[in-house]
Each structure stands twice: as structure tokens, then as C-alpha cells.
PDB file of N, CA and C in Angstrom:
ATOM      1  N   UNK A   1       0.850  -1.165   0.000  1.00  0.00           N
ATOM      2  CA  UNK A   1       0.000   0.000   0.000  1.00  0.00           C
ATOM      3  C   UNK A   1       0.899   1.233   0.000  1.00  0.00           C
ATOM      4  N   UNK A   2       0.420   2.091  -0.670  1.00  0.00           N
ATOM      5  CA  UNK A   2       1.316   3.515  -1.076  1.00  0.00           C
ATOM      6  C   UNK A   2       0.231   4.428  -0.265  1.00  0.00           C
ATOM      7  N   UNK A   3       1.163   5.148   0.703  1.00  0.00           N
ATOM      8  CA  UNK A   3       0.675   6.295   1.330  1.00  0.00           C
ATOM      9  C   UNK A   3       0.774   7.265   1.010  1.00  0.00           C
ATOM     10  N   UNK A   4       0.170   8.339   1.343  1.00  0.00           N
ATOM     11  CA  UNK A   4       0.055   9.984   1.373  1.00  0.00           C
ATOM     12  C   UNK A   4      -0.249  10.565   2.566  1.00  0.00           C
ATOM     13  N   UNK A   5       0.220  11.341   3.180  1.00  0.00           N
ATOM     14  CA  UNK A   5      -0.015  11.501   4.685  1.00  0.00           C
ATOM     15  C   UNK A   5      -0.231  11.113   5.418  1.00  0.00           C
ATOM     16  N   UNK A   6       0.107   9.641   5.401  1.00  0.00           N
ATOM     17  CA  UNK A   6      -0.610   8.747   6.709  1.00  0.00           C
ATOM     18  C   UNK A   6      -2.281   7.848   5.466  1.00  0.00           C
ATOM     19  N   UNK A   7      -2.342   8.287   4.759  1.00  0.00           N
ATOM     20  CA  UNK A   7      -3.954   8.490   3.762  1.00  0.00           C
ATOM     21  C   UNK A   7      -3.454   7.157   2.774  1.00  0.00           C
ATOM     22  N   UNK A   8      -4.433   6.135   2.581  1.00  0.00           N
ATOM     23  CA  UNK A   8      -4.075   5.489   1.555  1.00  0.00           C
ATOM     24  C   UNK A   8      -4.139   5.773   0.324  1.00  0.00           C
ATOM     25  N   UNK A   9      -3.015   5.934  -0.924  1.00  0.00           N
ATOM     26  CA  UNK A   9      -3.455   6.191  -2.104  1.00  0.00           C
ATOM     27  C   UNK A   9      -3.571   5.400  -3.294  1.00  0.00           C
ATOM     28  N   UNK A  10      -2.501   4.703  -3.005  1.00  0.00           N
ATOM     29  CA  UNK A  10      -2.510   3.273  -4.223  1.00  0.00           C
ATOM     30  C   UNK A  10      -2.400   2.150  -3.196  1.00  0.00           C
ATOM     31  N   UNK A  11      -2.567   0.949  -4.394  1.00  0.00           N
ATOM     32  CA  UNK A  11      -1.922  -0.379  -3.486  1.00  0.00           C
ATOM     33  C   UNK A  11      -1.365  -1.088  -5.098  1.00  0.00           C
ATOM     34  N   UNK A  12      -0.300  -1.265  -4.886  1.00  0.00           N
ATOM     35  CA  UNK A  12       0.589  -2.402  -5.507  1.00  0.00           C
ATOM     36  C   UNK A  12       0.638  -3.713  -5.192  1.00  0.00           C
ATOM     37  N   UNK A  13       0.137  -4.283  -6.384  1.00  0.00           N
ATOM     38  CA  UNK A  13       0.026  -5.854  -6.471  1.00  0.00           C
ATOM     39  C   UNK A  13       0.895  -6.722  -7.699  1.00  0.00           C
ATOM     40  N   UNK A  14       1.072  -7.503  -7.302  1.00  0.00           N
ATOM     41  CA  UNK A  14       2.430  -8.076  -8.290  1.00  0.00           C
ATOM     42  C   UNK A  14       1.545  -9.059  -9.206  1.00  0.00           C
ATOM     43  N   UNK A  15       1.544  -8.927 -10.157  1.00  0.00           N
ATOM     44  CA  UNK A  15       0.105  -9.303 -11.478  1.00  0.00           C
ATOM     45  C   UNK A  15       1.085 -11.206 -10.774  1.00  0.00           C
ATOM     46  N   UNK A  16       1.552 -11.614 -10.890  1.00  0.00           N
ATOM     47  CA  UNK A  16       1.531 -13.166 -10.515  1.00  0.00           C
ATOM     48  C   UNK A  16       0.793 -14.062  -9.386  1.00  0.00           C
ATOM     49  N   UNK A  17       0.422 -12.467  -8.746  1.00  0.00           N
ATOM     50  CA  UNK A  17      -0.359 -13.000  -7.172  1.00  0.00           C
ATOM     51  C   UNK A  17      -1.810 -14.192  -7.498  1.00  0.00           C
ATOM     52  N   UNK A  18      -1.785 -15.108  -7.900  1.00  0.00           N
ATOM     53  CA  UNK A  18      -2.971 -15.713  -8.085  1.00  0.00           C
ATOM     54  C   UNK A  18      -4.176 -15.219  -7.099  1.00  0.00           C
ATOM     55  N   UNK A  19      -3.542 -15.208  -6.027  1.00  0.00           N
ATOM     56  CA  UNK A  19      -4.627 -15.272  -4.391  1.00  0.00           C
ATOM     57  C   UNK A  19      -5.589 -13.968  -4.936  1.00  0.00           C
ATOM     58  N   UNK A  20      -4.979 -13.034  -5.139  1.00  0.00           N
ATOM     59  CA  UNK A  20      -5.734 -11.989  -5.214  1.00  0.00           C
ATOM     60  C   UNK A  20      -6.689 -11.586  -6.518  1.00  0.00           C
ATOM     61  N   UNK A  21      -5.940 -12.279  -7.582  1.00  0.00           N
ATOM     62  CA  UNK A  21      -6.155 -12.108  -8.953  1.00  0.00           C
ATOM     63  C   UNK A  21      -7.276 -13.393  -9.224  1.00  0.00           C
ATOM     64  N   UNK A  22      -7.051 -13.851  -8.680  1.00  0.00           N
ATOM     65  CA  UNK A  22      -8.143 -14.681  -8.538  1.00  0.00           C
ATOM     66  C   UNK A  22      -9.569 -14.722  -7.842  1.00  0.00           C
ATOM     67  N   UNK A  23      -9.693 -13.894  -7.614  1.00  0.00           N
ATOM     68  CA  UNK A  23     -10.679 -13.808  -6.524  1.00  0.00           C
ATOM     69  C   UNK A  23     -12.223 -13.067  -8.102  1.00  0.00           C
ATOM     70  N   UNK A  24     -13.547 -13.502  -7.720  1.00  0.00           N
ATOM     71  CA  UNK A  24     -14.425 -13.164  -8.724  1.00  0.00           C
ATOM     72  C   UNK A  24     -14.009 -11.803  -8.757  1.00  0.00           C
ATOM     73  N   UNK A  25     -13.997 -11.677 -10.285  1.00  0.00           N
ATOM     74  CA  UNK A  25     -14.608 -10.166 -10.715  1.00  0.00           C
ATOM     75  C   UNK A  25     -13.060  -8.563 -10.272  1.00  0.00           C
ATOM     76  N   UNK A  26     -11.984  -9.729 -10.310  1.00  0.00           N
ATOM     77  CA  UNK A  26     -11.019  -8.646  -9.515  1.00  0.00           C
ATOM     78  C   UNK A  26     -10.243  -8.437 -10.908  1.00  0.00           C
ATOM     79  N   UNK A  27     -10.132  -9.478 -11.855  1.00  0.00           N
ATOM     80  CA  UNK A  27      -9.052  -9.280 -13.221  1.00  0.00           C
ATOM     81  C   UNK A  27     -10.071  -8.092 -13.959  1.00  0.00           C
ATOM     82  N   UNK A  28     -11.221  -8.112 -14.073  1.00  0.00           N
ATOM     83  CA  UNK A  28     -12.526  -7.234 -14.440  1.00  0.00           C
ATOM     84  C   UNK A  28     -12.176  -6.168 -14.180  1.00  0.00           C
ATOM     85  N   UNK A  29     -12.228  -5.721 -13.043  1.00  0.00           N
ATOM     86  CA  UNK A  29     -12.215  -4.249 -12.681  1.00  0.00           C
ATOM     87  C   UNK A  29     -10.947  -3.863 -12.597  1.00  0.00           C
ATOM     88  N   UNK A  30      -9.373  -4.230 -12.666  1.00  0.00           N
ATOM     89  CA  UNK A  30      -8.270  -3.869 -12.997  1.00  0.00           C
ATOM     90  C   UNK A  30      -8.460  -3.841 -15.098  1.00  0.00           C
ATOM     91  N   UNK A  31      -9.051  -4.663 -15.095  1.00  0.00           N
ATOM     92  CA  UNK A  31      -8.582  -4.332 -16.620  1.00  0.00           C
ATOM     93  C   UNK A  31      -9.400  -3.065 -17.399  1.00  0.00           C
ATOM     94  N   UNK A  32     -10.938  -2.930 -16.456  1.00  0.00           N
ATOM     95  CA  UNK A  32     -11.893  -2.096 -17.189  1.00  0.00           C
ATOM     96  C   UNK A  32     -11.325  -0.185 -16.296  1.00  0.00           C
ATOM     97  N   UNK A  33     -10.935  -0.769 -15.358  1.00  0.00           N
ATOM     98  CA  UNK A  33     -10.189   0.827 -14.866  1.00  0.00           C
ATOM     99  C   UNK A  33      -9.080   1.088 -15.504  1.00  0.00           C
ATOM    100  N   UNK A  34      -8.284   0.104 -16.375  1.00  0.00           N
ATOM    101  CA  UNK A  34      -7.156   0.499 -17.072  1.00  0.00           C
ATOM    102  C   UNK A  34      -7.335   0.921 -18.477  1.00  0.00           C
ATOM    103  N   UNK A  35      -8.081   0.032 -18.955  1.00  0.00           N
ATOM    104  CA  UNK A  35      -8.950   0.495 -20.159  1.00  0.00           C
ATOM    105  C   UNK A  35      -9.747   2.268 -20.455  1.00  0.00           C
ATOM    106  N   UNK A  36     -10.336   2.694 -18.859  1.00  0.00           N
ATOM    107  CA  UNK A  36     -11.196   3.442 -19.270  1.00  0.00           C
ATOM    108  C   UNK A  36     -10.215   4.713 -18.797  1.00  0.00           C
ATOM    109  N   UNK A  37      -8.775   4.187 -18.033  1.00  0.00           N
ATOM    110  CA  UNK A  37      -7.836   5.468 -18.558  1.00  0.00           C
ATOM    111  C   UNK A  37      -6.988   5.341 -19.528  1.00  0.00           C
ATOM    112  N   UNK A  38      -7.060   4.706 -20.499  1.00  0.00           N
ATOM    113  CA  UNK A  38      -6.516   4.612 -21.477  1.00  0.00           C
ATOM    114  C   UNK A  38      -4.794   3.765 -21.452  1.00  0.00           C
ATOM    115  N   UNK A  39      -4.960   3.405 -20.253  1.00  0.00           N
ATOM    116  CA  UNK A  39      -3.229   2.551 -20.034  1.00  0.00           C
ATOM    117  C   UNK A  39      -3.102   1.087 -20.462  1.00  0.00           C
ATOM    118  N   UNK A  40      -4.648   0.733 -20.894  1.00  0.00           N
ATOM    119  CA  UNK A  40      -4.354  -0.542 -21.547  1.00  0.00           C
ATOM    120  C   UNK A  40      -5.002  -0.386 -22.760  1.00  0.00           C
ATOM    121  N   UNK A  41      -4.585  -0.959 -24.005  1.00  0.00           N
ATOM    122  CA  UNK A  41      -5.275  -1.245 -25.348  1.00  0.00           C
ATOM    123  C   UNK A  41      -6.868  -1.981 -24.903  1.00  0.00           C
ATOM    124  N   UNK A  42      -7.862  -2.079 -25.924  1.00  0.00           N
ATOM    125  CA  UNK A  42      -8.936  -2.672 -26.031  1.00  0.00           C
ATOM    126  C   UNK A  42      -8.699  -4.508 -25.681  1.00  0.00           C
ATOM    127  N   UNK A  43      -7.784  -4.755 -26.397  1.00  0.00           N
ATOM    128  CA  UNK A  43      -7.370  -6.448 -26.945  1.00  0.00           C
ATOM    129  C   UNK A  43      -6.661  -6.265 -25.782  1.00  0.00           C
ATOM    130  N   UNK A  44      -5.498  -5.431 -24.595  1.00  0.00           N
ATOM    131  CA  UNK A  44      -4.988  -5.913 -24.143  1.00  0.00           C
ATOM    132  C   UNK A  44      -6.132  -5.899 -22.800  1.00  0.00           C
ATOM    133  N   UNK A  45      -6.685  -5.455 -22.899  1.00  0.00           N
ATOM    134  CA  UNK A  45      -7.847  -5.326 -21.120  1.00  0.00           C
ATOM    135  C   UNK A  45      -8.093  -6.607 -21.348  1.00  0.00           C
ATOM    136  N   UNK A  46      -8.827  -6.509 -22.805  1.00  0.00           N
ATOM    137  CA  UNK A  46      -9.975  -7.838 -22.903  1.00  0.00           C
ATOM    138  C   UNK A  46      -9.009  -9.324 -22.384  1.00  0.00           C
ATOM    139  N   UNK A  47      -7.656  -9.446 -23.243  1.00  0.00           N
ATOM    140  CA  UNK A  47      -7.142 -10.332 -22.630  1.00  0.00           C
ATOM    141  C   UNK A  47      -6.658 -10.434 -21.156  1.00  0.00           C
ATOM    142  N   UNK A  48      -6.332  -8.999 -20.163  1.00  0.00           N
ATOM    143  CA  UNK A  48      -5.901  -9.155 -19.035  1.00  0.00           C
ATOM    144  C   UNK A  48      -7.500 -10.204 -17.996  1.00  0.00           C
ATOM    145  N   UNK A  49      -8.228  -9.373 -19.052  1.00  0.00           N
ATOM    146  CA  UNK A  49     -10.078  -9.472 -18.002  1.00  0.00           C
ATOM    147  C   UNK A  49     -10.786 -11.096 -18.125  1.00  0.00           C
ATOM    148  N   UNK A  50      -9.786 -11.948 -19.271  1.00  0.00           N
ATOM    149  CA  UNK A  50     -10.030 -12.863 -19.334  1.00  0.00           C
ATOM    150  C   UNK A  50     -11.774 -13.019 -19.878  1.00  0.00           C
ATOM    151  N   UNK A  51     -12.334 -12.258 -20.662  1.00  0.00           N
ATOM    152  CA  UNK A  51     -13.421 -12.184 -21.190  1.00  0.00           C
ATOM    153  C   UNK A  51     -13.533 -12.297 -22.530  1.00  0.00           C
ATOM    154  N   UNK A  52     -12.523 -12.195 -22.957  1.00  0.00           N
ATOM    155  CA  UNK A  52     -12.586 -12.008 -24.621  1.00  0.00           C
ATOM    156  C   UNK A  52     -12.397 -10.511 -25.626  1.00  0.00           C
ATOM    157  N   UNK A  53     -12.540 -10.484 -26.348  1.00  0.00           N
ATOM    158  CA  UNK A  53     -12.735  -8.602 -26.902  1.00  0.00           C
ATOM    159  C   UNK A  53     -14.287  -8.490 -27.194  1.00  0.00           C
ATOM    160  N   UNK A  54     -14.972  -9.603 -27.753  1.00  0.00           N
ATOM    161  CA  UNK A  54     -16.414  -8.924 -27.675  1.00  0.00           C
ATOM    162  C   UNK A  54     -17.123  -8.960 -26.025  1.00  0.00           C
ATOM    163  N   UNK A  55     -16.715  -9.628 -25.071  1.00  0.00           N
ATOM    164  CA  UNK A  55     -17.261  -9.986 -24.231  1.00  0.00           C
ATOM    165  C   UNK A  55     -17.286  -8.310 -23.245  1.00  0.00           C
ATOM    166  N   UNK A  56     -15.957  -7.787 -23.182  1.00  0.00           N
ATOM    167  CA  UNK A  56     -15.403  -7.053 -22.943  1.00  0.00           C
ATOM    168  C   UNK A  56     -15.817  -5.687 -23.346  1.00  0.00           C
ATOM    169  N   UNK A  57     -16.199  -5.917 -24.908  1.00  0.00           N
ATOM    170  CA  UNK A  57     -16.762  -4.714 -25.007  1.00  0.00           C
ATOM    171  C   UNK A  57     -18.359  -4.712 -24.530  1.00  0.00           C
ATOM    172  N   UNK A  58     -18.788  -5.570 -24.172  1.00  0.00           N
ATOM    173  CA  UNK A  58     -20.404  -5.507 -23.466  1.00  0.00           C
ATOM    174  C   UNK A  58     -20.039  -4.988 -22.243  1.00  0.00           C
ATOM    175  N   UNK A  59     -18.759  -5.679 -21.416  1.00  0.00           N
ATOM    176  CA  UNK A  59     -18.809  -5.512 -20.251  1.00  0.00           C
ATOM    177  C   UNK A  59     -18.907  -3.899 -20.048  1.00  0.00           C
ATOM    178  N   UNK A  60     -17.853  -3.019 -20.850  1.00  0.00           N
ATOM    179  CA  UNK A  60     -17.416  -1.715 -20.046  1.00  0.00           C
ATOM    180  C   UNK A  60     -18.707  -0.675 -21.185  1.00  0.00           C
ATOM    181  N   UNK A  61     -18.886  -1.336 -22.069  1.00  0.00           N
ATOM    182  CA  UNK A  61     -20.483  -0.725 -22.881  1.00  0.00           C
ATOM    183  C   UNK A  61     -21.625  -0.492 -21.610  1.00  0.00           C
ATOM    184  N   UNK A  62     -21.999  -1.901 -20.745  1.00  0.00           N
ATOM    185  CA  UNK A  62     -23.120  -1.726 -19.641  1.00  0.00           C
ATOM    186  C   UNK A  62     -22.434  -0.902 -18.703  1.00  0.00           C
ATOM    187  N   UNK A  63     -21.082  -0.770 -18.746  1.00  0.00           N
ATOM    188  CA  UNK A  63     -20.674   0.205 -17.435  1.00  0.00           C
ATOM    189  C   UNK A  63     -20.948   1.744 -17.890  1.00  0.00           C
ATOM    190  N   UNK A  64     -21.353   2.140 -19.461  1.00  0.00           N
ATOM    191  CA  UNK A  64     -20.848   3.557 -19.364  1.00  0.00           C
ATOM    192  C   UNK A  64     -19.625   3.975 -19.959  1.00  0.00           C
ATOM    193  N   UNK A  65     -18.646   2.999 -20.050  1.00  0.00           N
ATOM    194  CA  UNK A  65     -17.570   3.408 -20.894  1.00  0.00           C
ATOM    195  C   UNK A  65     -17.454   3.274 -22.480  1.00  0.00           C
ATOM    196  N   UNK A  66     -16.970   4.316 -22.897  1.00  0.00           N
ATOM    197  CA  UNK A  66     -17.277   4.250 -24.228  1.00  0.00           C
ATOM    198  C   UNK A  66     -15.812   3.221 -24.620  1.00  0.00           C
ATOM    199  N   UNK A  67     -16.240   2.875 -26.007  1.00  0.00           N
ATOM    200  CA  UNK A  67     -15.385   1.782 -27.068  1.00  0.00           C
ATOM    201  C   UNK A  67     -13.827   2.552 -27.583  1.00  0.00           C
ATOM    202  N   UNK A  68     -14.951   3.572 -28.300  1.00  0.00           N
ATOM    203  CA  UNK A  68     -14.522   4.405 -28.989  1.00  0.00           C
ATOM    204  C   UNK A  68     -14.116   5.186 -28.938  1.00  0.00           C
ATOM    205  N   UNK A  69     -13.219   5.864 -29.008  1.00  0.00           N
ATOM    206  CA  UNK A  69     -12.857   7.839 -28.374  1.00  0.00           C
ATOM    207  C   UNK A  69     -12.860   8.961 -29.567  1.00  0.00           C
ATOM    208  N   UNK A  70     -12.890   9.741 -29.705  1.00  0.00           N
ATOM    209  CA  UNK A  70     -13.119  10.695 -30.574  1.00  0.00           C
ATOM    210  C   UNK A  70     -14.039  11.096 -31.120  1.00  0.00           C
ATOM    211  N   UNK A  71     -14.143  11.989 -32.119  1.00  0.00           N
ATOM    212  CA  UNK A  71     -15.340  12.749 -32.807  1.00  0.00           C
ATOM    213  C   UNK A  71     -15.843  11.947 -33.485  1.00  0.00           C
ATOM    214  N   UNK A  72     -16.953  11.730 -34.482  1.00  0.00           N
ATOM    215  CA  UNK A  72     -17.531  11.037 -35.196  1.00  0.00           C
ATOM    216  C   UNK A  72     -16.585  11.075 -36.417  1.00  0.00           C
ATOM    217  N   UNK A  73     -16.100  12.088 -36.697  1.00  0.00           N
ATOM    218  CA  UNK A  73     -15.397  12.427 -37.969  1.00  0.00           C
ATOM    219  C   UNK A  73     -13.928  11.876 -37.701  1.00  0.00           C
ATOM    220  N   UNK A  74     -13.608  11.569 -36.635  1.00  0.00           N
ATOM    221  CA  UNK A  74     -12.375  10.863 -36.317  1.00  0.00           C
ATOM    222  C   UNK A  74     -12.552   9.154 -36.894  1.00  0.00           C
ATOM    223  N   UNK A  75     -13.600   8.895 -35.768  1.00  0.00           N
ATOM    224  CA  UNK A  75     -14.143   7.316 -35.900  1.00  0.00           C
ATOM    225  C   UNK A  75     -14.257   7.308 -37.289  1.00  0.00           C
ATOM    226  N   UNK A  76     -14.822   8.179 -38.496  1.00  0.00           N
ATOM    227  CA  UNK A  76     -15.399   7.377 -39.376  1.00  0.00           C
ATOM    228  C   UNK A  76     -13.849   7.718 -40.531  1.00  0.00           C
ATOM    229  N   UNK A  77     -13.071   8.244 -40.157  1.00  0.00           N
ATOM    230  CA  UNK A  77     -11.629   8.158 -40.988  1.00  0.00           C
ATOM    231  C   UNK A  77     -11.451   6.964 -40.998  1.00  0.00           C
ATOM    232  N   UNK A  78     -10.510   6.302 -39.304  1.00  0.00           N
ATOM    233  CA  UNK A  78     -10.655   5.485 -38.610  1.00  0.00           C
ATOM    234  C   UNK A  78     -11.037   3.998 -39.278  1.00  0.00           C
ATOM    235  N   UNK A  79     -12.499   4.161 -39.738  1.00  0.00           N
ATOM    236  CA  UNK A  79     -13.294   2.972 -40.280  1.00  0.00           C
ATOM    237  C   UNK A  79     -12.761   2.678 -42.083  1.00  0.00           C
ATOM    238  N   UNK A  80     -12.764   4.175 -42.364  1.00  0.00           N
ATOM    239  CA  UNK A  80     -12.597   4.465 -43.899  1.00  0.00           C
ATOM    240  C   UNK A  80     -11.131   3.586 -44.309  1.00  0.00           C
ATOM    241  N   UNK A  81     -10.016   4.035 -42.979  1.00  0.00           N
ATOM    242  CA  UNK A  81      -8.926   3.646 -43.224  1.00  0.00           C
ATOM    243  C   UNK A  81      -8.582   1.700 -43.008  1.00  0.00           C
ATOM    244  N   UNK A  82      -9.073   1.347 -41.818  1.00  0.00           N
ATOM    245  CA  UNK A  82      -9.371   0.186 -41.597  1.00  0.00           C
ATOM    246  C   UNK A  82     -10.079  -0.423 -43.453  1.00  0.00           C
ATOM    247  N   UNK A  83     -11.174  -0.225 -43.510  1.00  0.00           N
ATOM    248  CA  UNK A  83     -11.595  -1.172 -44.614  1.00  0.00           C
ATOM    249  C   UNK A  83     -10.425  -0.843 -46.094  1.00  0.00           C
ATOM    250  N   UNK A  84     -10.196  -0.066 -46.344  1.00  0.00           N
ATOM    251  CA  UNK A  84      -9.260  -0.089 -47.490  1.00  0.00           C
ATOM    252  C   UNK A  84      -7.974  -0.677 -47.626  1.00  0.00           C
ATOM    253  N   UNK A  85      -7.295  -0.670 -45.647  1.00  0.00           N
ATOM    254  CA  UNK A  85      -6.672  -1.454 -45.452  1.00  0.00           C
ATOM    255  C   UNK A  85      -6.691  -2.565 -45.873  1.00  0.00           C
ATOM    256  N   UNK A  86      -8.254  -3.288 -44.999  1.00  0.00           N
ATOM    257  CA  UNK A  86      -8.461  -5.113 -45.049  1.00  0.00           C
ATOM    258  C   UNK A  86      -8.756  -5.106 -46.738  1.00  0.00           C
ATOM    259  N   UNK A  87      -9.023  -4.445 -47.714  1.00  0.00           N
ATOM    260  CA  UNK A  87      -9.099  -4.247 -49.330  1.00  0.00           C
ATOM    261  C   UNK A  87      -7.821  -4.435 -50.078  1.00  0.00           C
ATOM    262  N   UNK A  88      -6.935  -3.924 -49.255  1.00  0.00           N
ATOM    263  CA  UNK A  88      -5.413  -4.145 -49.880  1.00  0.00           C
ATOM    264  C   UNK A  88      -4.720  -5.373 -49.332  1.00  0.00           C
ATOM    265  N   UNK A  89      -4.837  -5.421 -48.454  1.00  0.00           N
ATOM    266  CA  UNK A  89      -4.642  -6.595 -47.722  1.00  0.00           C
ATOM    267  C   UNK A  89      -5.256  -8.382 -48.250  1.00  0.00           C
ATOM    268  N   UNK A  90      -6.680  -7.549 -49.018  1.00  0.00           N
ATOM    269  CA  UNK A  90      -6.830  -9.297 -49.492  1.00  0.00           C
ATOM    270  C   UNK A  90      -6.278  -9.933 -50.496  1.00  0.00           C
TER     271      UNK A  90
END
């Protein structure tokens, strides 16, 4: 546990700890709080959360967190660029 005046502020856990990481619903909420500050990729939460990437995106979708980040006009570059990609790519 990391202090601040006597005040708890973090706690450090060593990702090998089974005991703790194991416990229901604890890989979940480390991966969807890392996700929704942006310190983990989509694919990497989903794999830390042990849910999958579509599963994952339901999960933090029912929480309120968005998928996606940016303007609409961002996302739909984004999409534009993706499919012409998978077009060149086949």
C-alpha cells in the first residue's frame, strides 16, 4: 500500500499474485479501470479481463464506458482507413 499523509493512495500488487487475482470479478475491474484510462489497449484489457474482446466490449459498454474515443469524424476516418486497409490486404 502507497501512502500519502498517513492516507491510503494506491496499493501495488504483483500481477503473478494468483490469491488476489483470482478472486471473482477482480481481473474485471483492474482491466476495465485500465482500459477506461486509457493505459491498456482494447485487446490488451480484454485479454488481461479474461473475457474475450467482444465480451469485454459488453462488459465496459453496460458500465458507461465508451469503445470508442473521438469525434464522429475521427471514428469514421478510422473505419474508412481500416476497410481499405483489409481491401489491400486481401
Amino acid at each position: 500500500m502507497v501512502l500519502n499523509r498517513h492516507q491510503p493512495e494506491a496499493l501495488l500488487i504483483h500481477l503473478s499474485d494468483d490469491a488476489l487475482l483470482g478472486e471473482p470479478g477482480v481481473r474485471q475491474a483492474i482491466a476495465t479501470a485500465l482500459f477506461q484510462e486509457r493505459s491498456l489497449s482494447l485487446g490488451l484489457a480484454a485479454k488481461f479481463s479474461g473475457l474475450g474482446v467482444a465480451g469485454f466490449i459488453q462488459h465496459v459498454s453496460r458500465l458507461g464506458i465508451p469503445v470508442v474515443s473521438g469525434s464522429a469524424d475521427t471514428v469514421k476516418a478510422d473505419a474508412d482507413f481500416a476497410e481499405a486497409w483489409r481491401k489491400e490486404s486481401s
